[in-house]
PDB file of N, CA and C in Angstrom:
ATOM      1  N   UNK A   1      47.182 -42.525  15.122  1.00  0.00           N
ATOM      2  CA  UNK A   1      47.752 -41.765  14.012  1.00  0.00           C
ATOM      3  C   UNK A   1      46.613 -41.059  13.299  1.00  0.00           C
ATOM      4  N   UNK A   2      46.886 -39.638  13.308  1.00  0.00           N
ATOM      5  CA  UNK A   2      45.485 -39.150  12.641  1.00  0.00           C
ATOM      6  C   UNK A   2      46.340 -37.974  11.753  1.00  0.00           C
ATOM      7  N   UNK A   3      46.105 -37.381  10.660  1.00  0.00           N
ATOM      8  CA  UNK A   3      46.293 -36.429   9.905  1.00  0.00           C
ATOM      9  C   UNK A   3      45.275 -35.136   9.749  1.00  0.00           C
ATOM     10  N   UNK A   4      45.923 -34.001   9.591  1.00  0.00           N
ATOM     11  CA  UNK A   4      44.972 -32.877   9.486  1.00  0.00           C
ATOM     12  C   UNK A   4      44.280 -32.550   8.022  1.00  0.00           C
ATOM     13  N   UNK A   5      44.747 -33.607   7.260  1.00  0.00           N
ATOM     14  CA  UNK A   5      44.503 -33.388   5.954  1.00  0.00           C
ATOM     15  C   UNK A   5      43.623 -34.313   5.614  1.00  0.00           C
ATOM     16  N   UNK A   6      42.471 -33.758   4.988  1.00  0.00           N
ATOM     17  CA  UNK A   6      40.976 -34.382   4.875  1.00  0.00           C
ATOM     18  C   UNK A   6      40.768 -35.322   3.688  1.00  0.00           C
ATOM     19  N   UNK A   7      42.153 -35.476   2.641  1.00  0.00           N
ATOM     20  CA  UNK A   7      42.274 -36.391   1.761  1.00  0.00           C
ATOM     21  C   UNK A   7      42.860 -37.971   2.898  1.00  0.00           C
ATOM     22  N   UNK A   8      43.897 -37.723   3.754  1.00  0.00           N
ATOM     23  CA  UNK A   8      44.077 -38.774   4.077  1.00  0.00           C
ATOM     24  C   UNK A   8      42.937 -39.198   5.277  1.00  0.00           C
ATOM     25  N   UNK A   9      42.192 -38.508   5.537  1.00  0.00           N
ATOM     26  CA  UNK A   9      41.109 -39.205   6.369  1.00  0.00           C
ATOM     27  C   UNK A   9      39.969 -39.825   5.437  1.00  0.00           C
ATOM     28  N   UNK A  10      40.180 -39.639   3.958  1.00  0.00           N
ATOM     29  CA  UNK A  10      38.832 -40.003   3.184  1.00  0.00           C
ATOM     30  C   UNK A  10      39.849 -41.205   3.130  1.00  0.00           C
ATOM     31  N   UNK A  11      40.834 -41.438   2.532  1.00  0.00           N
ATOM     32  CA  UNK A  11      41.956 -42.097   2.159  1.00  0.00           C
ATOM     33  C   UNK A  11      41.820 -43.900   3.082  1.00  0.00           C
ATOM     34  N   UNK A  12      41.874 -43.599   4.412  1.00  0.00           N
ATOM     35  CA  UNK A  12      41.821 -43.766   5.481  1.00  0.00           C
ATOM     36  C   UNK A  12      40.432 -44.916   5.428  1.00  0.00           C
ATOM     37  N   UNK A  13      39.703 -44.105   5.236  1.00  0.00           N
ATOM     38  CA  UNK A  13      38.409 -44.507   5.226  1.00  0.00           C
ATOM     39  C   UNK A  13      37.901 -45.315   4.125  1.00  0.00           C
ATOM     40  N   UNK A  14      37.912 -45.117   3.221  1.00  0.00           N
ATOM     41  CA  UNK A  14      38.338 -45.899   2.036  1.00  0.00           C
ATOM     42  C   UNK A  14      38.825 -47.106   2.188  1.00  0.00           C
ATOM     43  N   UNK A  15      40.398 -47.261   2.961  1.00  0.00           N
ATOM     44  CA  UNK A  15      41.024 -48.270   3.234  1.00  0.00           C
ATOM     45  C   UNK A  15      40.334 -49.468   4.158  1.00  0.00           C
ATOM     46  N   UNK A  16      39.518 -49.091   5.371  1.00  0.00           N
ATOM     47  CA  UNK A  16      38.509 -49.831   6.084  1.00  0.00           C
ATOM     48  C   UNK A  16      37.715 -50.397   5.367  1.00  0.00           C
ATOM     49  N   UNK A  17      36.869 -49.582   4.456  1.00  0.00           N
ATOM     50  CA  UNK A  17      36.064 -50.518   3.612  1.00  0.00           C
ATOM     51  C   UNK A  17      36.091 -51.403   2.749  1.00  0.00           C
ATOM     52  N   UNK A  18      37.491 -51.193   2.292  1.00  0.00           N
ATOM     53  CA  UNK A  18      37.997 -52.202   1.524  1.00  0.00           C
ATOM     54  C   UNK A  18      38.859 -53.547   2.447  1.00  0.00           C
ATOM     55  N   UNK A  19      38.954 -53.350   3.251  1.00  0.00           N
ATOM     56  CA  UNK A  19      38.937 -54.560   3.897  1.00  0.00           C
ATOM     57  C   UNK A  19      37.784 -55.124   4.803  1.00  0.00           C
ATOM     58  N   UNK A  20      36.725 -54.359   4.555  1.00  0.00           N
ATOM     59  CA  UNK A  20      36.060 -55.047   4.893  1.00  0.00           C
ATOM     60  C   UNK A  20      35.233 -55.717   3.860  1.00  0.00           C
ATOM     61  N   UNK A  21      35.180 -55.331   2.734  1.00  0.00           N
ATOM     62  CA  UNK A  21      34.223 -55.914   1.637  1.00  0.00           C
ATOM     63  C   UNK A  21      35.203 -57.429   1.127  1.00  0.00           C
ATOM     64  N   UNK A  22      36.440 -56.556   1.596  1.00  0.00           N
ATOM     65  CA  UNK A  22      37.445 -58.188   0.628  1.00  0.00           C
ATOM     66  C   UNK A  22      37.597 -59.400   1.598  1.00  0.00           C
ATOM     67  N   UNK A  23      37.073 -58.879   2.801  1.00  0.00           N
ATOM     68  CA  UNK A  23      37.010 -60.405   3.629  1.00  0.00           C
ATOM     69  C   UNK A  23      36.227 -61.482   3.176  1.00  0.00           C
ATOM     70  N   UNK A  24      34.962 -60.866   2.671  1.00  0.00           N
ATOM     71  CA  UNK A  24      34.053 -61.961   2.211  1.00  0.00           C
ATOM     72  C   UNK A  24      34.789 -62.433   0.437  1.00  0.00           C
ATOM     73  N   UNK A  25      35.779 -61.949   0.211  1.00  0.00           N
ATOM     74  CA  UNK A  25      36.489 -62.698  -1.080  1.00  0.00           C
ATOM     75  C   UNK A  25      36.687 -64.320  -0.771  1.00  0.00           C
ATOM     76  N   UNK A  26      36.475 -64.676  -1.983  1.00  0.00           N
ATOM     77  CA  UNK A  26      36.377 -66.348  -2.120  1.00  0.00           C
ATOM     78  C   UNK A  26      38.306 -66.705  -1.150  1.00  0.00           C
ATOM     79  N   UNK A  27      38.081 -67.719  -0.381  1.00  0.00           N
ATOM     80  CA  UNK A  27      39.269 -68.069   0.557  1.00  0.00           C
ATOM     81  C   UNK A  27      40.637 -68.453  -0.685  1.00  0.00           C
ATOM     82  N   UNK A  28      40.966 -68.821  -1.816  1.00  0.00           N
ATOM     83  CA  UNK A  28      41.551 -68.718  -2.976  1.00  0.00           C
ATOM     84  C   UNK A  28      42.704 -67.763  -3.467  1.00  0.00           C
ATOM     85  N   UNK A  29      41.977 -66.620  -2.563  1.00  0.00           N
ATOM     86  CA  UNK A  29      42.148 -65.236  -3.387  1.00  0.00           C
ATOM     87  C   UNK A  29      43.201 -64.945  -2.214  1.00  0.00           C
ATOM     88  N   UNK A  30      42.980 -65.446  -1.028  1.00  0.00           N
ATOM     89  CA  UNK A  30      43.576 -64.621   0.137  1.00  0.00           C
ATOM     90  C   UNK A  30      44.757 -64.122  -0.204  1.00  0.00           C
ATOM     91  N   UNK A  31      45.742 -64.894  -0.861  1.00  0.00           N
ATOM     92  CA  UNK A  31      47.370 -64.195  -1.309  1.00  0.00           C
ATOM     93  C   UNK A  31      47.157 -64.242  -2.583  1.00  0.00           C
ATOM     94  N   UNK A  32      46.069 -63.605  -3.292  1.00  0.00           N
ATOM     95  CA  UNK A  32      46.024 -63.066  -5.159  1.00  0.00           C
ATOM     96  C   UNK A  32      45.159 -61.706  -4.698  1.00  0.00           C
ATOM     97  N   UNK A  33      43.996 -61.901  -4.856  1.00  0.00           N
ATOM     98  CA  UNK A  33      43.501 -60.170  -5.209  1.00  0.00           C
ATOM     99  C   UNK A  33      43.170 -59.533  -4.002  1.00  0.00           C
ATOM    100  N   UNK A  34      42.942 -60.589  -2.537  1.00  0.00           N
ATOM    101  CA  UNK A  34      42.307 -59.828  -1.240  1.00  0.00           C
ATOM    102  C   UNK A  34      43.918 -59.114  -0.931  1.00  0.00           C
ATOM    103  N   UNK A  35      44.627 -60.084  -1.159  1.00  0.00           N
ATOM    104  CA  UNK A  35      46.218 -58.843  -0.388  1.00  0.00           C
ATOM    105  C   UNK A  35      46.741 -57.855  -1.878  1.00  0.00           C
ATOM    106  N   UNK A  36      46.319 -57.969  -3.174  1.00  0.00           N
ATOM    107  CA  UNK A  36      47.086 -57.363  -3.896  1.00  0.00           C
ATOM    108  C   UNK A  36      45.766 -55.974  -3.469  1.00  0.00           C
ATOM    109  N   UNK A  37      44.556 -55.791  -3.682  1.00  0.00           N
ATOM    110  CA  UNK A  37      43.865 -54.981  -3.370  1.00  0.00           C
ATOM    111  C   UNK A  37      44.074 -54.130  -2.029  1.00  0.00           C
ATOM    112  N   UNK A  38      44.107 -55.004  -0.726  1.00  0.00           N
ATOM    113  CA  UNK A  38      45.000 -54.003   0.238  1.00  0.00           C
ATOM    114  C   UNK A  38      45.702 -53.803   0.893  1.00  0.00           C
ATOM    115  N   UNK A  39      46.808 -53.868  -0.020  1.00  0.00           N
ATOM    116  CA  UNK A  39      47.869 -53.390  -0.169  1.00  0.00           C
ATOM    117  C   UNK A  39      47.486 -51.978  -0.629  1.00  0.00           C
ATOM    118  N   UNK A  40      47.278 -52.145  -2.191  1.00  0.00           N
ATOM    119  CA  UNK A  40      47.626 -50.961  -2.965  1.00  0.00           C
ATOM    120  C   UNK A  40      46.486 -50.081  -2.169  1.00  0.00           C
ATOM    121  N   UNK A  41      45.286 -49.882  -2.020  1.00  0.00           N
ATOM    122  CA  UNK A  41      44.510 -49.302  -1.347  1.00  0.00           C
ATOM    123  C   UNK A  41      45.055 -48.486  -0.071  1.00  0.00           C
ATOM    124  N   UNK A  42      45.517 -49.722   1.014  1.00  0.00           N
ATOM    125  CA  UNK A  42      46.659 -49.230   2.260  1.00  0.00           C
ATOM    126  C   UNK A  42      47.634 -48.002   1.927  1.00  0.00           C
ATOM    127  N   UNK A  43      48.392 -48.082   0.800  1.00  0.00           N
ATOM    128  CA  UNK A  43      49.142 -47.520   0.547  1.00  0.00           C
ATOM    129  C   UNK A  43      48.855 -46.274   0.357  1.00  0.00           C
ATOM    130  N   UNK A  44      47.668 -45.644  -0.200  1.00  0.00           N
ATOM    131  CA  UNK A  44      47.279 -44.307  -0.472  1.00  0.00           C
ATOM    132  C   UNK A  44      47.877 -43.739   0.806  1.00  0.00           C
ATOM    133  N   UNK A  45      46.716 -43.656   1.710  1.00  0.00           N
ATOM    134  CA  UNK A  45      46.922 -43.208   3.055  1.00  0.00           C
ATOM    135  C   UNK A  45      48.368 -43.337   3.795  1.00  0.00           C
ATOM    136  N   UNK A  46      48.838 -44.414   3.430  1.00  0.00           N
ATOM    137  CA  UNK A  46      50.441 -44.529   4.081  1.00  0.00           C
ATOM    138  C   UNK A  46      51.606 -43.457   3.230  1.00  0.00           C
ATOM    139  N   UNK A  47      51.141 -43.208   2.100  1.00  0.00           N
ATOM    140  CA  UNK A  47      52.333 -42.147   0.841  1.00  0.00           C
ATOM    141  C   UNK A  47      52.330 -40.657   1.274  1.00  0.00           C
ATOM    142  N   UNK A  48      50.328 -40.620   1.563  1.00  0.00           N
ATOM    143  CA  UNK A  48      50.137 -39.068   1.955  1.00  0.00           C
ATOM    144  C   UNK A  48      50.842 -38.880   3.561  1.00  0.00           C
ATOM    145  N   UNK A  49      50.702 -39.989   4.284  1.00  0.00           N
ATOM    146  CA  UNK A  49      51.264 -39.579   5.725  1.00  0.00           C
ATOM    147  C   UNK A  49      53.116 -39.499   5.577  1.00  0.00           C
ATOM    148  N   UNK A  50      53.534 -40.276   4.906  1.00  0.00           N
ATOM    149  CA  UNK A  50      54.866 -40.408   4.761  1.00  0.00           C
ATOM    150  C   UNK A  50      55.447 -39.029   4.199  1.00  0.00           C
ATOM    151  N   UNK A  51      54.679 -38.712   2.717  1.00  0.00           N
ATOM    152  CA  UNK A  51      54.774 -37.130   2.433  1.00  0.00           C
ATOM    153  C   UNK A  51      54.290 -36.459   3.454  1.00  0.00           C
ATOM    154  N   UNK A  52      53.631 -35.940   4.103  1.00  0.00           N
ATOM    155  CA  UNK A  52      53.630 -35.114   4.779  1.00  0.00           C
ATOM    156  C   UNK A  52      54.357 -34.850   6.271  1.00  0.00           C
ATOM    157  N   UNK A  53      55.073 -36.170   6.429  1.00  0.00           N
ATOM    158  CA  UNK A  53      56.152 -35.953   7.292  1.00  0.00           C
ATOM    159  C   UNK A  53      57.919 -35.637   6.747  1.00  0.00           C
ATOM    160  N   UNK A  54      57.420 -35.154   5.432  1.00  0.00           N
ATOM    161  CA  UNK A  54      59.318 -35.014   4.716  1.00  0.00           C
ATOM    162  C   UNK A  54      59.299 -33.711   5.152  1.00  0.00           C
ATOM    163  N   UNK A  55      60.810 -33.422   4.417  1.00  0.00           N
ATOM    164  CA  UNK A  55      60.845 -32.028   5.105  1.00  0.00           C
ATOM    165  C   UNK A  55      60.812 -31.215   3.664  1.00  0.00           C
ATOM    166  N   UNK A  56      60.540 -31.613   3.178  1.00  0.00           N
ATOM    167  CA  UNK A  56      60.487 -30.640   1.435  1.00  0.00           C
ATOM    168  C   UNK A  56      59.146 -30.904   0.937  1.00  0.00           C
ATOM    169  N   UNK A  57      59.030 -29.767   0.552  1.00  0.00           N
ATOM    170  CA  UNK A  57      57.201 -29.660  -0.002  1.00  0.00           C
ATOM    171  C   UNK A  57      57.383 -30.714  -1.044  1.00  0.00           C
ATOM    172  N   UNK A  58      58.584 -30.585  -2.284  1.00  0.00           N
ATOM    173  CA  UNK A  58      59.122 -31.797  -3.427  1.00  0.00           C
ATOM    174  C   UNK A  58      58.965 -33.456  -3.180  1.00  0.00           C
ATOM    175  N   UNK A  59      59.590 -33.334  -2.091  1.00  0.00           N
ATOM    176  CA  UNK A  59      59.277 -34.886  -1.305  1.00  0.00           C
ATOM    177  C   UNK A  59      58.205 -35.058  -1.078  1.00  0.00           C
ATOM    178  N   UNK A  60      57.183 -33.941  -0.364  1.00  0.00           N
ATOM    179  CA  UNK A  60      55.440 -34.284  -0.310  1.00  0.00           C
ATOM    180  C   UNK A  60      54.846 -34.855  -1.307  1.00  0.00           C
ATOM    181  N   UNK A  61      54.965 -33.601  -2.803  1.00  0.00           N
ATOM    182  CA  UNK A  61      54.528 -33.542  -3.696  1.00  0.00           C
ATOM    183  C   UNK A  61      55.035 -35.239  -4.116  1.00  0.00           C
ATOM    184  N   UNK A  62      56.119 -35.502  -4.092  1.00  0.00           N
ATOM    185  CA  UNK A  62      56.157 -36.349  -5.064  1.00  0.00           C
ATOM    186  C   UNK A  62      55.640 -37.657  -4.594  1.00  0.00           C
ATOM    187  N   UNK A  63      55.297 -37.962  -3.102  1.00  0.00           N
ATOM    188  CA  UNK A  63      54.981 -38.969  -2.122  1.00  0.00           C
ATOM    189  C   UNK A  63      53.250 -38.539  -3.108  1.00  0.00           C
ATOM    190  N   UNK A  64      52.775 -37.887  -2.602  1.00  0.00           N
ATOM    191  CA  UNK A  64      51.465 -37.990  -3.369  1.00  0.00           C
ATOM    192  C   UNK A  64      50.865 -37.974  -4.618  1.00  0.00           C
ATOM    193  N   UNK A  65      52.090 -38.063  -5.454  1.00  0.00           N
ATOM    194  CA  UNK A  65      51.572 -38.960  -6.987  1.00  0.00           C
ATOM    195  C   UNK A  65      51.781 -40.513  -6.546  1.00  0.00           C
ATOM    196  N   UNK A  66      53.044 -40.558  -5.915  1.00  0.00           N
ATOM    197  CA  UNK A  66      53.045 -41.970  -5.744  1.00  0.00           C
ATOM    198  C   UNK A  66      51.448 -42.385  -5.283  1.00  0.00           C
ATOM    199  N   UNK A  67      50.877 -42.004  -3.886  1.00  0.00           N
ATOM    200  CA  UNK A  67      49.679 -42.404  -3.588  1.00  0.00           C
ATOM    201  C   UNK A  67      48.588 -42.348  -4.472  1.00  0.00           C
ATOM    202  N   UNK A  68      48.647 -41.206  -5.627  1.00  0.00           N
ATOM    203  CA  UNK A  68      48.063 -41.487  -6.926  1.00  0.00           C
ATOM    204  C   UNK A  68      48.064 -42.544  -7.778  1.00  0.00           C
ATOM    205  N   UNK A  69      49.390 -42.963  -8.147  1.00  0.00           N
ATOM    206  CA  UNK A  69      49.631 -44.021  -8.829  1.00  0.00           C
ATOM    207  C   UNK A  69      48.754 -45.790  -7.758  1.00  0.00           C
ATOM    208  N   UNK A  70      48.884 -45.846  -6.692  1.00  0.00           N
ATOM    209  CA  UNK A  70      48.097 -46.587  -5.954  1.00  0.00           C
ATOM    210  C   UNK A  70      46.913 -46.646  -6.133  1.00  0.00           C
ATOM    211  N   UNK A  71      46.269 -45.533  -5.794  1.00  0.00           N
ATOM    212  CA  UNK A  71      44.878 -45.315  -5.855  1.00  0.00           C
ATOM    213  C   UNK A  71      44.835 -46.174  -7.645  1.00  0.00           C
ATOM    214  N   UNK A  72      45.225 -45.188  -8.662  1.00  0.00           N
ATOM    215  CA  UNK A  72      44.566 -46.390  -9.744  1.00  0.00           C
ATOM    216  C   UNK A  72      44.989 -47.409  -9.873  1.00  0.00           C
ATOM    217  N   UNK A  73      45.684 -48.119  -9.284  1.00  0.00           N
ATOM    218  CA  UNK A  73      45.460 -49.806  -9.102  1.00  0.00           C
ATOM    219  C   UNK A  73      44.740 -50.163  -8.039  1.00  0.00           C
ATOM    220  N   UNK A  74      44.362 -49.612  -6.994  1.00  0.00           N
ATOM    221  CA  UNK A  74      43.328 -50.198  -6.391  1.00  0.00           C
ATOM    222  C   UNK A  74      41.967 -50.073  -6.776  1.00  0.00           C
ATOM    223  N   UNK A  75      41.914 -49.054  -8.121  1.00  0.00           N
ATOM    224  CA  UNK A  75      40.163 -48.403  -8.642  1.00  0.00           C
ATOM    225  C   UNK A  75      40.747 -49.886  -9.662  1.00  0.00           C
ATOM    226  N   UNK A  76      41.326 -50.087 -10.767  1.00  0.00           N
ATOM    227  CA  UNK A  76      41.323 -51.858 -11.128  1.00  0.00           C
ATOM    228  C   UNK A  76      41.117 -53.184 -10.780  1.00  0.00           C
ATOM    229  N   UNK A  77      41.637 -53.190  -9.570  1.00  0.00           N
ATOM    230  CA  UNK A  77      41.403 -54.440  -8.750  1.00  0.00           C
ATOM    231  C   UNK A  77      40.110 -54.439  -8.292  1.00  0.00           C
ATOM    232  N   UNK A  78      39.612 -53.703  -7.788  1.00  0.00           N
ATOM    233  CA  UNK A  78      37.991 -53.587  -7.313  1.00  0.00           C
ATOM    234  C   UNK A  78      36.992 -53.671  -8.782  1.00  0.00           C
ATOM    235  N   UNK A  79      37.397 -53.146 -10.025  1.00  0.00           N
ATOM    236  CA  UNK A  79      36.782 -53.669 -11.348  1.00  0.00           C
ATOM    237  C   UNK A  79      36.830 -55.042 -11.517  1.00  0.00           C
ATOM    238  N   UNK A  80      37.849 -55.266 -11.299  1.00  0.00           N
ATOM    239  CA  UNK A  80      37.974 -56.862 -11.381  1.00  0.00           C
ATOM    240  C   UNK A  80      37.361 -57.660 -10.635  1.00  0.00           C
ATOM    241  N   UNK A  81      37.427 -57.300  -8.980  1.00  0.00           N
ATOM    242  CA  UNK A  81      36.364 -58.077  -8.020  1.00  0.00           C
ATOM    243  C   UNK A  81      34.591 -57.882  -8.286  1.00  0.00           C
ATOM    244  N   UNK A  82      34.865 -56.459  -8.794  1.00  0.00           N
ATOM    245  CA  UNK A  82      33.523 -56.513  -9.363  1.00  0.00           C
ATOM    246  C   UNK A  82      32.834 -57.450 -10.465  1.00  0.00           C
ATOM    247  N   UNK A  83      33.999 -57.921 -11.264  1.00  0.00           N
ATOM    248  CA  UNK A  83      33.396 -58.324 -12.494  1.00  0.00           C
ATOM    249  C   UNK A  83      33.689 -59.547 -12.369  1.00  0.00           C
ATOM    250  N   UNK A  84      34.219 -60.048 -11.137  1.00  0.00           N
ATOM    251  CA  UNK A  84      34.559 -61.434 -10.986  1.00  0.00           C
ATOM    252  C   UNK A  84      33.163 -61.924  -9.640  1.00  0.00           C
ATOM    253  N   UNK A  85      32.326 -60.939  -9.505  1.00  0.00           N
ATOM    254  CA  UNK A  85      31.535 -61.128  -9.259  1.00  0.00           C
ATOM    255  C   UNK A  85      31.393 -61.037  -7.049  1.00  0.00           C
ATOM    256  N   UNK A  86      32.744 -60.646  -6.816  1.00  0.00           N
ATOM    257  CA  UNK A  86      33.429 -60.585  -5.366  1.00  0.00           C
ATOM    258  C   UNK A  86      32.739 -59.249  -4.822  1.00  0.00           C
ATOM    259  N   UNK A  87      32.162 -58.242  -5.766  1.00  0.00           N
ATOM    260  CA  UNK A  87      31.736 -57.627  -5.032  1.00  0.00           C
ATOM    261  C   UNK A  87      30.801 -57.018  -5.409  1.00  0.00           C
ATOM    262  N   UNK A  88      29.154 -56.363  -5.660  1.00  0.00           N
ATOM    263  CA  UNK A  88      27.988 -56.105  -6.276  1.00  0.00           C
ATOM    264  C   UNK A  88      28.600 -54.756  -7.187  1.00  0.00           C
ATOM    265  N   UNK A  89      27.912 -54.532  -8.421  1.00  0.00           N
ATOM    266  CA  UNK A  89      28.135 -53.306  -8.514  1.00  0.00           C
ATOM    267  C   UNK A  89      27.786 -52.274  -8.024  1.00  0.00           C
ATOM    268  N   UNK A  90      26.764 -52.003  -6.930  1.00  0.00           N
ATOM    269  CA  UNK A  90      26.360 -51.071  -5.787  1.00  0.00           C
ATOM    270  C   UNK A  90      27.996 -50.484  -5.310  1.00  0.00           C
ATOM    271  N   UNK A  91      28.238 -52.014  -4.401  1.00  0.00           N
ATOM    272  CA  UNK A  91      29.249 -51.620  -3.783  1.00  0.00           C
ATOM    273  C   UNK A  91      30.681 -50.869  -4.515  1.00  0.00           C
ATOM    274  N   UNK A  92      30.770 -51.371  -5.751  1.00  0.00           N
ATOM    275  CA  UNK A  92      31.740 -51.028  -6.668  1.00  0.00           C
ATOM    276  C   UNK A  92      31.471 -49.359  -7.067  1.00  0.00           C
ATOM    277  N   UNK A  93      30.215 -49.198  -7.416  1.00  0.00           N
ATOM    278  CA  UNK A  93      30.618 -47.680  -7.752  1.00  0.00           C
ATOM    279  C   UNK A  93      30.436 -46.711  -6.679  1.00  0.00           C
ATOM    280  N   UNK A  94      29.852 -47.125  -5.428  1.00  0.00           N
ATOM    281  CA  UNK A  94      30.245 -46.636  -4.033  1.00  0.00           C
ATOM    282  C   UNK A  94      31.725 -46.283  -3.593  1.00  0.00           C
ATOM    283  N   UNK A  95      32.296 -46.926  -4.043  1.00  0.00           N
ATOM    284  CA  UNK A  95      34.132 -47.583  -3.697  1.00  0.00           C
ATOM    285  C   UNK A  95      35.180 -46.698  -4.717  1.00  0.00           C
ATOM    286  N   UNK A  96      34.363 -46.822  -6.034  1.00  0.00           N
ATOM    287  CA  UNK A  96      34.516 -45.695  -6.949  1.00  0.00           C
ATOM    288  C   UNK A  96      34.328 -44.403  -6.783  1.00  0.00           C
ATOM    289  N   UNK A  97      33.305 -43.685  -6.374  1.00  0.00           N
ATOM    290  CA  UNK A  97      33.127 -42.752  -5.868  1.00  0.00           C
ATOM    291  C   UNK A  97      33.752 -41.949  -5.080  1.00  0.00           C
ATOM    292  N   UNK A  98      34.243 -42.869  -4.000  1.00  0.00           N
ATOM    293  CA  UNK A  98      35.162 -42.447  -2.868  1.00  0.00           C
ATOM    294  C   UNK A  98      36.773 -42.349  -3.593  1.00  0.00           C
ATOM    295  N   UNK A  99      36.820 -43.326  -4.813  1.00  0.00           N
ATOM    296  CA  UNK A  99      38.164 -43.220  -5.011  1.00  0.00           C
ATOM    297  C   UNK A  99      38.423 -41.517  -5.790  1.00  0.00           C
ATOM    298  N   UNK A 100      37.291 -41.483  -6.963  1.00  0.00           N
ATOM    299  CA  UNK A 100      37.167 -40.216  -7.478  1.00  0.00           C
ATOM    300  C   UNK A 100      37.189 -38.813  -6.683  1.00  0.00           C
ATOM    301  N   UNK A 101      36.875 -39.275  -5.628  1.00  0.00           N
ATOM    302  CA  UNK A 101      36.812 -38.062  -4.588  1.00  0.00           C
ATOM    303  C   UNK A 101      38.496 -37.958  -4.083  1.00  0.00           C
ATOM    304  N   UNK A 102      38.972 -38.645  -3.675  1.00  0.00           N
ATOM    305  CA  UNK A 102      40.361 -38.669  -3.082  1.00  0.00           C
ATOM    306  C   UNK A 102      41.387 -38.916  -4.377  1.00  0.00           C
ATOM    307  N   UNK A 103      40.935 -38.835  -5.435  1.00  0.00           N
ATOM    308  CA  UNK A 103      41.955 -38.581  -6.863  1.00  0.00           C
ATOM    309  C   UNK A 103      41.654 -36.771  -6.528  1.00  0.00           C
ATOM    310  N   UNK A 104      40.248 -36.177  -7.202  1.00  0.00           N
ATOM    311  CA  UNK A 104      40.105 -35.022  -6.800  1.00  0.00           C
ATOM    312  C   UNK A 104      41.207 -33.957  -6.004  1.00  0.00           C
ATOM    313  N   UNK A 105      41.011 -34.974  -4.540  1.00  0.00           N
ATOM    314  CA  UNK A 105      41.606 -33.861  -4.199  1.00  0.00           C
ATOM    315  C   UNK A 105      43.336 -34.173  -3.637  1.00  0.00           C
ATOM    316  N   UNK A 106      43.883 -35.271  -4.106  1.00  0.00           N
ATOM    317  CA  UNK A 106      45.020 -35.599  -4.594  1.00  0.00           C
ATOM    318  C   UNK A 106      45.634 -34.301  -5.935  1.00  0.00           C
ATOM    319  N   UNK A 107      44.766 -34.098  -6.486  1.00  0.00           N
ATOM    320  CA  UNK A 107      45.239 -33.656  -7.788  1.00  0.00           C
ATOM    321  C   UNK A 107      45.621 -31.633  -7.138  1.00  0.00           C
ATOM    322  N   UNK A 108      44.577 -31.285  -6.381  1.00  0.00           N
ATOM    323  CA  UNK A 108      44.274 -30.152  -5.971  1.00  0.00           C
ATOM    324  C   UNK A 108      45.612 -29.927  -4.922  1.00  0.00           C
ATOM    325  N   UNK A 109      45.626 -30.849  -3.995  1.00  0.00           N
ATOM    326  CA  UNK A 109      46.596 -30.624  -3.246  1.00  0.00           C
ATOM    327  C   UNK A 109      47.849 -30.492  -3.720  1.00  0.00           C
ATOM    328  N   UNK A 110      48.092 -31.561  -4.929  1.00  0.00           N
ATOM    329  CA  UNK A 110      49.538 -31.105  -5.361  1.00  0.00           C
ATOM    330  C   UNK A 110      49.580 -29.820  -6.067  1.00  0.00           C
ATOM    331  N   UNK A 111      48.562 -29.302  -6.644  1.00  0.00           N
ATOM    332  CA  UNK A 111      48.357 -27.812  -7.405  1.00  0.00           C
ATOM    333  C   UNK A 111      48.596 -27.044  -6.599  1.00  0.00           C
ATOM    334  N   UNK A 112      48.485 -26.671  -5.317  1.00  0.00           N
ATOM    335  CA  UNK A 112      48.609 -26.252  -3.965  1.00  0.00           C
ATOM    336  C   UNK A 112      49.471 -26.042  -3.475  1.00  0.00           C
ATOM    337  N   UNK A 113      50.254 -26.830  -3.611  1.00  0.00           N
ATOM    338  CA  UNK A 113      51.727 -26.991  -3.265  1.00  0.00           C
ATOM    339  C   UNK A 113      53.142 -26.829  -4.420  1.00  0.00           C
ATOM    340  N   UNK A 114      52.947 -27.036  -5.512  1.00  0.00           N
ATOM    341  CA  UNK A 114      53.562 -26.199  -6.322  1.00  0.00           C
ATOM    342  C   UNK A 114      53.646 -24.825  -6.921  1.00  0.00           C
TER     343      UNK A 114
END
């Protein structure tokens, strides 16, 4: 499954790293913050592919606030692993970064399309 759209390949990518940083989460967490984190993370990439297979630009558009609304609960949960000490702050504003980038152009694309 691949998309032509360069938000859901950052999206995408994003999502890998976050499962890979939350494996090393304390074993505790496995059904509290390692699955509530990706999940919501997963989900970006799954809203933009789902929108972009509707058949109304409206249905796109509105599939990718939803993946908006995701994205900032997964930029929380990673504050929290950060500050719960699960993950360095290196890695945290790395993770951040990438999220700011794929809000970016979340925001652009729906401008785009309306």
């Amino acid at each position: 499954m691949e998309s032509k759209l360069e938000v859901w390949k950052l999206a995408h990518q994003l999502t890998l790293e976050v499962y890979k940083v939350s494996k090393d989460f304390p074993s505790p967490e496995m059904y509290g913050l390692t699955s509530q984190v990706r999940r919501s993370v997963s989900s970006v990439p799954t809203n933009i592919i789902e929108g972009q297979g509707r058949q109304y630009k409206k249905e796109f558009i509105q599939f990718l606030y939803i993946a908006k609304g995701s994205l900032e609960e997964a930029n929380y949960q990673l504050f929290l692993a950060k500050d719960l000490k699960y993950i360095s702050e290196d890695k945290y504003v790395e993770l951040l970064e990438i999220c700011t980038r794929i809000k970016m152009m979340l925001f652009k694309l729906i401008k785009s399309l309306k």
